[in-house]
Protein backbone atom coordinates (compact mmCIF):
# COMPACT_ATOMS: atom_id res chain seq x y z
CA UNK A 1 52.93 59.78 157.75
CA UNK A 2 55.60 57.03 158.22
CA UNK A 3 58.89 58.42 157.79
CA UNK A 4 62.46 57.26 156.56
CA UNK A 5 63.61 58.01 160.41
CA UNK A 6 61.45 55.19 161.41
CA UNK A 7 61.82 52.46 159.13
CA UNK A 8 65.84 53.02 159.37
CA UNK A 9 65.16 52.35 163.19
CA UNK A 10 62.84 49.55 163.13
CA UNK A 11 65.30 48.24 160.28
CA UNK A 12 68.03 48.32 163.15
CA UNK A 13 65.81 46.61 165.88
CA UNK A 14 65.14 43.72 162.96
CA UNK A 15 68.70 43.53 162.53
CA UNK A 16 70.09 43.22 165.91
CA UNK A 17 66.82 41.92 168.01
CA UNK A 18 67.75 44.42 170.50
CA UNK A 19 66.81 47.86 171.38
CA UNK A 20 70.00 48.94 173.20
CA UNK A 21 72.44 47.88 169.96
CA UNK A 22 70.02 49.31 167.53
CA UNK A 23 70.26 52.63 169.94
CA UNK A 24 73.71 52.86 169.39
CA UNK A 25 73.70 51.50 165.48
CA UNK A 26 70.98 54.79 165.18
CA UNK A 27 73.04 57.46 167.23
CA UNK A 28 70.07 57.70 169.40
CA UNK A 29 68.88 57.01 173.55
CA UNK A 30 66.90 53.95 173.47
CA UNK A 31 63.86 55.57 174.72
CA UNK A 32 63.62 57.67 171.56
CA UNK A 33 64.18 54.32 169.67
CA UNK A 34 61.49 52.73 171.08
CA UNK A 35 59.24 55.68 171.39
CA UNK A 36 59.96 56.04 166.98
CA UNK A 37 58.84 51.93 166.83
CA UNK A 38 55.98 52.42 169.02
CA UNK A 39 54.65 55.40 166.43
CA UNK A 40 55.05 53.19 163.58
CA UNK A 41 52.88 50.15 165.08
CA UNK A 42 50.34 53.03 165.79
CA UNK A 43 50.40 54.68 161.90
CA UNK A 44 50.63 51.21 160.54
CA UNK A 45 47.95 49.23 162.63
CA UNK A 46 49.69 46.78 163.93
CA UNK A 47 52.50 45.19 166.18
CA UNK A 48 55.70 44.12 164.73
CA UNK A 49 57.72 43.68 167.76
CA UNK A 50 57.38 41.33 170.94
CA UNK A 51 58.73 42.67 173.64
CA UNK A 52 59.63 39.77 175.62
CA UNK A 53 61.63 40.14 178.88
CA UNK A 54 65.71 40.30 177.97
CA UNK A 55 65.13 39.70 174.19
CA UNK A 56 62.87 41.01 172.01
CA UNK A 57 61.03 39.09 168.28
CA UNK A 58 59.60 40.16 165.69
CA UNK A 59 55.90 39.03 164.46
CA UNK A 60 55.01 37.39 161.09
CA UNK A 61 53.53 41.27 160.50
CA UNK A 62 57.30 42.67 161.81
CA UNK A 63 59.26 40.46 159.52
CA UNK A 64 57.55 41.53 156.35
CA UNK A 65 57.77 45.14 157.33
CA UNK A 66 61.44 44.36 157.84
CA UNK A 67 61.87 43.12 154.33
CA UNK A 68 59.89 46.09 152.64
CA UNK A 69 61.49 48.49 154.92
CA UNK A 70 65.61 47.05 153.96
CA UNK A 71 64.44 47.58 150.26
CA UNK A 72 62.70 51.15 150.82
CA UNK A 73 65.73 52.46 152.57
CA UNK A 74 67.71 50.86 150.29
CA UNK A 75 66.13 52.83 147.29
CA UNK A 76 66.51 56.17 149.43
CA UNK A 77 69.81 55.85 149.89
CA UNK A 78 70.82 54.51 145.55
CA UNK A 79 68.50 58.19 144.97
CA UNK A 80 70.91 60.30 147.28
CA UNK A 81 73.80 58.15 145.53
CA UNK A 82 72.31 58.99 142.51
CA UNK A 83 71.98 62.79 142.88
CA UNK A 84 75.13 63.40 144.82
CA UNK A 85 77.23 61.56 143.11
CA UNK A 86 76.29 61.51 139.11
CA UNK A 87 78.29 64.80 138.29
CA UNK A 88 81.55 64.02 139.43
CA UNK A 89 83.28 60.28 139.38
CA UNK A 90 85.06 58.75 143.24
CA UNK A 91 83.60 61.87 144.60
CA UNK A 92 81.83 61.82 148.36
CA UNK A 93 81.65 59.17 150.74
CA UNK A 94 82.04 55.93 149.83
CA UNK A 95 82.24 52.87 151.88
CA UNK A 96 84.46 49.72 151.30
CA UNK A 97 84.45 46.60 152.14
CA UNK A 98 87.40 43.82 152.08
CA UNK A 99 88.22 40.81 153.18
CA UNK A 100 91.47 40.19 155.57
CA UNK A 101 93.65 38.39 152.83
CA UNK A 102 93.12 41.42 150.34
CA UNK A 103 93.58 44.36 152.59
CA UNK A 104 96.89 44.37 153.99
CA UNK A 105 98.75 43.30 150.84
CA UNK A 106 96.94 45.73 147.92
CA UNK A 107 95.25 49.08 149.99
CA UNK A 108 98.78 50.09 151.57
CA UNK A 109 99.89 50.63 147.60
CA UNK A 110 96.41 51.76 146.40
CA UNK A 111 95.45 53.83 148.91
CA UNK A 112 97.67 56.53 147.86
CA UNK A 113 97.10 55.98 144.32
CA UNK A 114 93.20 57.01 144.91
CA UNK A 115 94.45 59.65 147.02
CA UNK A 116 96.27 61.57 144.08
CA UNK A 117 93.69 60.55 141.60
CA UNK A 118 90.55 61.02 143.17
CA UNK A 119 91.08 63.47 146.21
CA UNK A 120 87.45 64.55 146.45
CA UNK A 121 86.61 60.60 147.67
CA UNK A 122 85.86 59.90 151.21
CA UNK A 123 87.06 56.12 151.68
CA UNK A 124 85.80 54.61 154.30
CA UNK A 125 86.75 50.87 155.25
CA UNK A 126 85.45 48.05 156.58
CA UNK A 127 87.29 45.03 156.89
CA UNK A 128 85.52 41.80 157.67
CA UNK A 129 84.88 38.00 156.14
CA UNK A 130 83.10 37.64 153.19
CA UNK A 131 79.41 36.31 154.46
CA UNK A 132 79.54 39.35 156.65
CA UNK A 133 80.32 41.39 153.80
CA UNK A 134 78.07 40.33 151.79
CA UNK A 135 75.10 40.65 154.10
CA UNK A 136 76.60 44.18 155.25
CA UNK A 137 76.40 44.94 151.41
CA UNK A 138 73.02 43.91 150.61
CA UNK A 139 71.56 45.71 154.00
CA UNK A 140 73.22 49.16 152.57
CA UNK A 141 75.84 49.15 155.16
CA UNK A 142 78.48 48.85 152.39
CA UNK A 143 78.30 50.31 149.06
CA UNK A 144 81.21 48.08 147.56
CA UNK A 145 83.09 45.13 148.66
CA UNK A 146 86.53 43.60 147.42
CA UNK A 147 86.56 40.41 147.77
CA UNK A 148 87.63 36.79 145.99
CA UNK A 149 84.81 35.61 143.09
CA UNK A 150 82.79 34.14 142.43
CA UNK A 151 80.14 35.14 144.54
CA UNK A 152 76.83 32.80 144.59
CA UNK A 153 74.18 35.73 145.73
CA UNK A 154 70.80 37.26 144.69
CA UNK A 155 71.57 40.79 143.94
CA UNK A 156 74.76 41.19 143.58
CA UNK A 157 76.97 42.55 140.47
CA UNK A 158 80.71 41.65 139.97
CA UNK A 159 83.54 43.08 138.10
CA UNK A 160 86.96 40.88 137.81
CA UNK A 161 90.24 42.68 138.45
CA UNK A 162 93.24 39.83 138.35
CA UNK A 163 94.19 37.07 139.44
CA UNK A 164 96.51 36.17 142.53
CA UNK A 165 98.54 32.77 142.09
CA UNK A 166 99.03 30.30 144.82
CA UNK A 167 102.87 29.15 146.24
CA UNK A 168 103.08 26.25 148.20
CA UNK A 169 105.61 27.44 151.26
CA UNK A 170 107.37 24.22 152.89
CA UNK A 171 109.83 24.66 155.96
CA UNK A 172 113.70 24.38 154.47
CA UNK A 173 114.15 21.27 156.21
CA UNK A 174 111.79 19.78 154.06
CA UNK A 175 109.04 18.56 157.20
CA UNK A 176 107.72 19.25 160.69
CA UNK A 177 109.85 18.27 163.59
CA UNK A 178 112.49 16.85 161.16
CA UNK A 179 110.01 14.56 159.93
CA UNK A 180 110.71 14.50 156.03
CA UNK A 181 107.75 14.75 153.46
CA UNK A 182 107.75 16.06 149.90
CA UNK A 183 105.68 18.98 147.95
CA UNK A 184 102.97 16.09 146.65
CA UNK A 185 102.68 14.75 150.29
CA UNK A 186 102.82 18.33 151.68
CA UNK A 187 99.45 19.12 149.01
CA UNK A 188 97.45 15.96 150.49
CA UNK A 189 96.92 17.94 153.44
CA UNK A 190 98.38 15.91 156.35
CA UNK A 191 100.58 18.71 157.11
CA UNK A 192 98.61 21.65 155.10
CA UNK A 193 98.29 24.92 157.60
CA UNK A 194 95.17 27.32 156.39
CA UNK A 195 92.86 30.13 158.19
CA UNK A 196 90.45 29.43 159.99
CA UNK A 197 86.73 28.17 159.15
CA UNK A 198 84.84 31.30 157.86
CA UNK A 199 87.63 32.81 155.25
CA UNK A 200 87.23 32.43 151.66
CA UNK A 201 90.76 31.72 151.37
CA UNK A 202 90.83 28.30 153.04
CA UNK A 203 87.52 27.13 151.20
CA UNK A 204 89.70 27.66 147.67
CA UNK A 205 92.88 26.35 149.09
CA UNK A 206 91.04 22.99 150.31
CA UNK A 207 89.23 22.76 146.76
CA UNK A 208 92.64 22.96 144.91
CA UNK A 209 93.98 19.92 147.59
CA UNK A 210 91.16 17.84 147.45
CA UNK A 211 89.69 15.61 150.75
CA UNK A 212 91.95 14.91 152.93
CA UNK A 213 91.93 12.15 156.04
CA UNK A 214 90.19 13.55 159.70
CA UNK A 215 92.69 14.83 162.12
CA UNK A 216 94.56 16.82 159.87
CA UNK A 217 96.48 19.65 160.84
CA UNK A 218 94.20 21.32 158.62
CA UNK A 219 91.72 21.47 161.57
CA UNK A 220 93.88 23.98 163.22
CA UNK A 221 93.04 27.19 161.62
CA UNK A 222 94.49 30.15 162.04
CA UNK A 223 93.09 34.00 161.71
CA UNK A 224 96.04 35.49 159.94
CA UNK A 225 98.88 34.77 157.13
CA UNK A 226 101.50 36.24 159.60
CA UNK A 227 100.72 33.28 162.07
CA UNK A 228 100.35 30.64 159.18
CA UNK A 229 103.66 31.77 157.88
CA UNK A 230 105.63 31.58 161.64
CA UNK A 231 103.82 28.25 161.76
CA UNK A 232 105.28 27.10 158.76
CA UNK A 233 108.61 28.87 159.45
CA UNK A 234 108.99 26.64 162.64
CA UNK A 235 108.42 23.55 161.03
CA UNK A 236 104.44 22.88 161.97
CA UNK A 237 103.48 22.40 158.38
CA UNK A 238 102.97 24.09 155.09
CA UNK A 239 100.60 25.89 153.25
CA UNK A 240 98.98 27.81 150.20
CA UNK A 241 99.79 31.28 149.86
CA UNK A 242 98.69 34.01 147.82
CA UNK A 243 101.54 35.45 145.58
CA UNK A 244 99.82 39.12 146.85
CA UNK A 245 100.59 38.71 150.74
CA UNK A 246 104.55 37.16 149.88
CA UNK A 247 106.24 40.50 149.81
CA UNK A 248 104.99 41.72 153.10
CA UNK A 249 104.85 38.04 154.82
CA UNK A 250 108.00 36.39 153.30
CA UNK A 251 111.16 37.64 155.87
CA UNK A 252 114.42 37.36 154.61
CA UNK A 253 115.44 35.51 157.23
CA UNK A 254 112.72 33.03 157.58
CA UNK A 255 113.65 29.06 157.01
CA UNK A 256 111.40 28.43 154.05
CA UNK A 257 110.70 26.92 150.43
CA UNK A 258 108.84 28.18 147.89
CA UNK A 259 106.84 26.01 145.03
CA UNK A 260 105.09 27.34 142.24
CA UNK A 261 103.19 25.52 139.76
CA UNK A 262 102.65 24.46 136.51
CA UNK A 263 100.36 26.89 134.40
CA UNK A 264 97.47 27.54 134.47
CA UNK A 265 98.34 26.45 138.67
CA UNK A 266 95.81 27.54 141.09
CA UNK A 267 94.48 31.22 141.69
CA UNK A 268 92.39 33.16 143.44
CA UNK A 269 90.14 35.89 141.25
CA UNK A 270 90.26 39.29 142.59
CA UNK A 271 86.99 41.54 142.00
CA UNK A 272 84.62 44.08 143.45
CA UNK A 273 80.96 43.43 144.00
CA UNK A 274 77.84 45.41 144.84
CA UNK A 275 74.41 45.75 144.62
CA UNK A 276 72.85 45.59 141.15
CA UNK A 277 70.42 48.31 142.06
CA UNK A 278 73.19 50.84 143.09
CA UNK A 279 73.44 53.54 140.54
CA UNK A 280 77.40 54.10 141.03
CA UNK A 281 78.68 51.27 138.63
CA UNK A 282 80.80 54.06 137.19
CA UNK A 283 82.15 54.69 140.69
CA UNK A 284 82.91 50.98 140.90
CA UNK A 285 84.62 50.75 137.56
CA UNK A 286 86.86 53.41 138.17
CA UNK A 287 87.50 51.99 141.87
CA UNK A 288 88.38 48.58 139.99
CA UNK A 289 90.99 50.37 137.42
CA UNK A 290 92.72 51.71 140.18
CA UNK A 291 92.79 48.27 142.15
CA UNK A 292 93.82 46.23 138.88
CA UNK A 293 96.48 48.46 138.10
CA UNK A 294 97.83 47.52 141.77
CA UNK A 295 96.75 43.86 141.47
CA UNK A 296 98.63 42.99 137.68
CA UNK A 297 102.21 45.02 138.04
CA UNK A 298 103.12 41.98 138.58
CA UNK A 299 105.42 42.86 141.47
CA UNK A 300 104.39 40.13 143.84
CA UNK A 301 105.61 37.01 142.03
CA UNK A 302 109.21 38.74 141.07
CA UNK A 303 109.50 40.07 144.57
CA UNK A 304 109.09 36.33 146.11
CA UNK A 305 111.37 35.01 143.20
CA UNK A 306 114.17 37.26 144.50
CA UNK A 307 113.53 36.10 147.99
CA UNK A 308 113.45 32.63 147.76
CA UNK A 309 113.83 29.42 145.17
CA UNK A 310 110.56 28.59 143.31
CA UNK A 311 110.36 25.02 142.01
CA UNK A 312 107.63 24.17 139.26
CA UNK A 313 104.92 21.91 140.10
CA UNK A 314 102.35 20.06 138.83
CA UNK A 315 98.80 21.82 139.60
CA UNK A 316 96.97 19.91 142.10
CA UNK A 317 94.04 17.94 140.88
């Protein structure tokens, strides 16, 4: 009889084409890895893996068992979910997924809050870009992911929480290396500083600013706001930043402008996605209170206001 043990491992050889990293995915020597596969090309009839020498592929056979084995295990794990979890709500394990422009600027204030509310809940987090998540959370890796919407994938159920407003930050000096420009040049992207290819965050900030010519400074991504924000600080550019991350990325001391815009002004949609077959939606929802309760206090705007001047602008179009 094929068992659950052996489709999670042959899942983990399919994801990872190799035996030694699906091994350690599984908690288990490699031998007994491949010894597990080896049984379930014998009770199935059939070889789903070619063992090649230094890589490994699957066969036409091996990728369709792949597929039916993801949604089996899938379906084992939303029954366990089910049982363990329907009596009591945020109770158990439960693992979380965000993206790097969410997490440091709203779990350090609801962290504690789901502490005190919900102390039988094992949070566990995984912080990563949003593709990853994504294919983390329809694998079963992740039960729940917070993330920016809206999110373009077969599957998946979302639940808006707020909305985080863009500020354009200049340098005080008004331009980089003394080199004046104003807010409408600064927004044409010539000078615009954003993260690097792969975040969320600077696919919405380039849709607000429209094209922009090649060689921009654009091109030079970055993998944090705390770098974007010394860039900008030191006169390299400016850039789009989420009202959220001003409170902890805004220093007193630092030599910059802030613009807001004109309502409606662009924004960023905060929400929490997961798999439509998962049978904690009222886990989710009560996850997402907590997290929108954080997200609209409506502390981040005031707390940049009191930190620097905010001029109104016209929204980008």
């Amino acid at each position: 009889m094929i068992t659950l043990k052996q489709l999670r491992y042959f899942a983990a050889v399919a994801r990872h084409r190799h035996f030694g990293r699906a091994a350690q995915e599984c908690h288990v020597s490699q031998p007994a890895l491949s010894l597990q596969i080896q049984e379930l090309e014998a009770q199935l009839g059939c070889q789903l893996v070619e063992r090649q020498r230094g890589a490994i592929a699957l066969t036409e056979t091996g990728r369709e068992i792949a597929e039916r084995a993801r949604r089996i295990l899938l379906e084992a794990s939303d029954l366990v979910d089910h049982a363990r979890h329907r009596p009591n709500l945020l109770s158990g394990e439960l693992d979380l997924g965000v993206i790097p422009s969410i997490a440091p600027y709203l779990l350090p204030a609801a962290l504690p809050m789901l502490q005190r509310r919900h102390p039988a809940l094992g949070l566990r987090l995984r912080e990563s870009q949003t593709n990853t998540l994504l294919d983390e959370l329809v694998d079963g890796q992740l039960d729940v992911a917070l993330m920016s919407l809206p999110i373009d994938r077969s599957g998946i159920e979302t639940l808006p929480l707020f909305d985080d407003p863009f500020l354009l930050v200049m340098p005080s000096d008004a331009g980089p290396k003394g080199a004046g420009f104003t807010p409408e040049q600064a927004l044409s992207g010539d000078h615009l500083l954003l993260l690097e290819e792969g975040h969320c965050l600077r696919d919405q900030a380039l849709s607000f600013c429209g094209p922009t010519r090649s060689g921009s400074r654009r091109q030079y991504g970055a993998s944090s706001l705390s770098t974007i924000m010394q860039m900008v600080a030191n006169g390299f550019g400016t850039t789009l930043m989420p009202a959220m991350a001003l409170p902890i990325e805004l220093r007193p001391e630092m030599p910059v402008t802030l613009f807001a815009f004109a309502a409606p002004g662009p924004r960023r949609s905060i929400g929490l996605v997961w798999r439509r077959s998962s049978p904690r939606r009222q886990d989710f929802e009560a996850l997402g209170a907590v997290l929108a309760e954080i997200g609209q206090s409506g502390g981040t705007l005031s707390a940049a206001a009191a930190r620097a001047e905010i001029i109104s602008l016209p929204t980008p179009r």
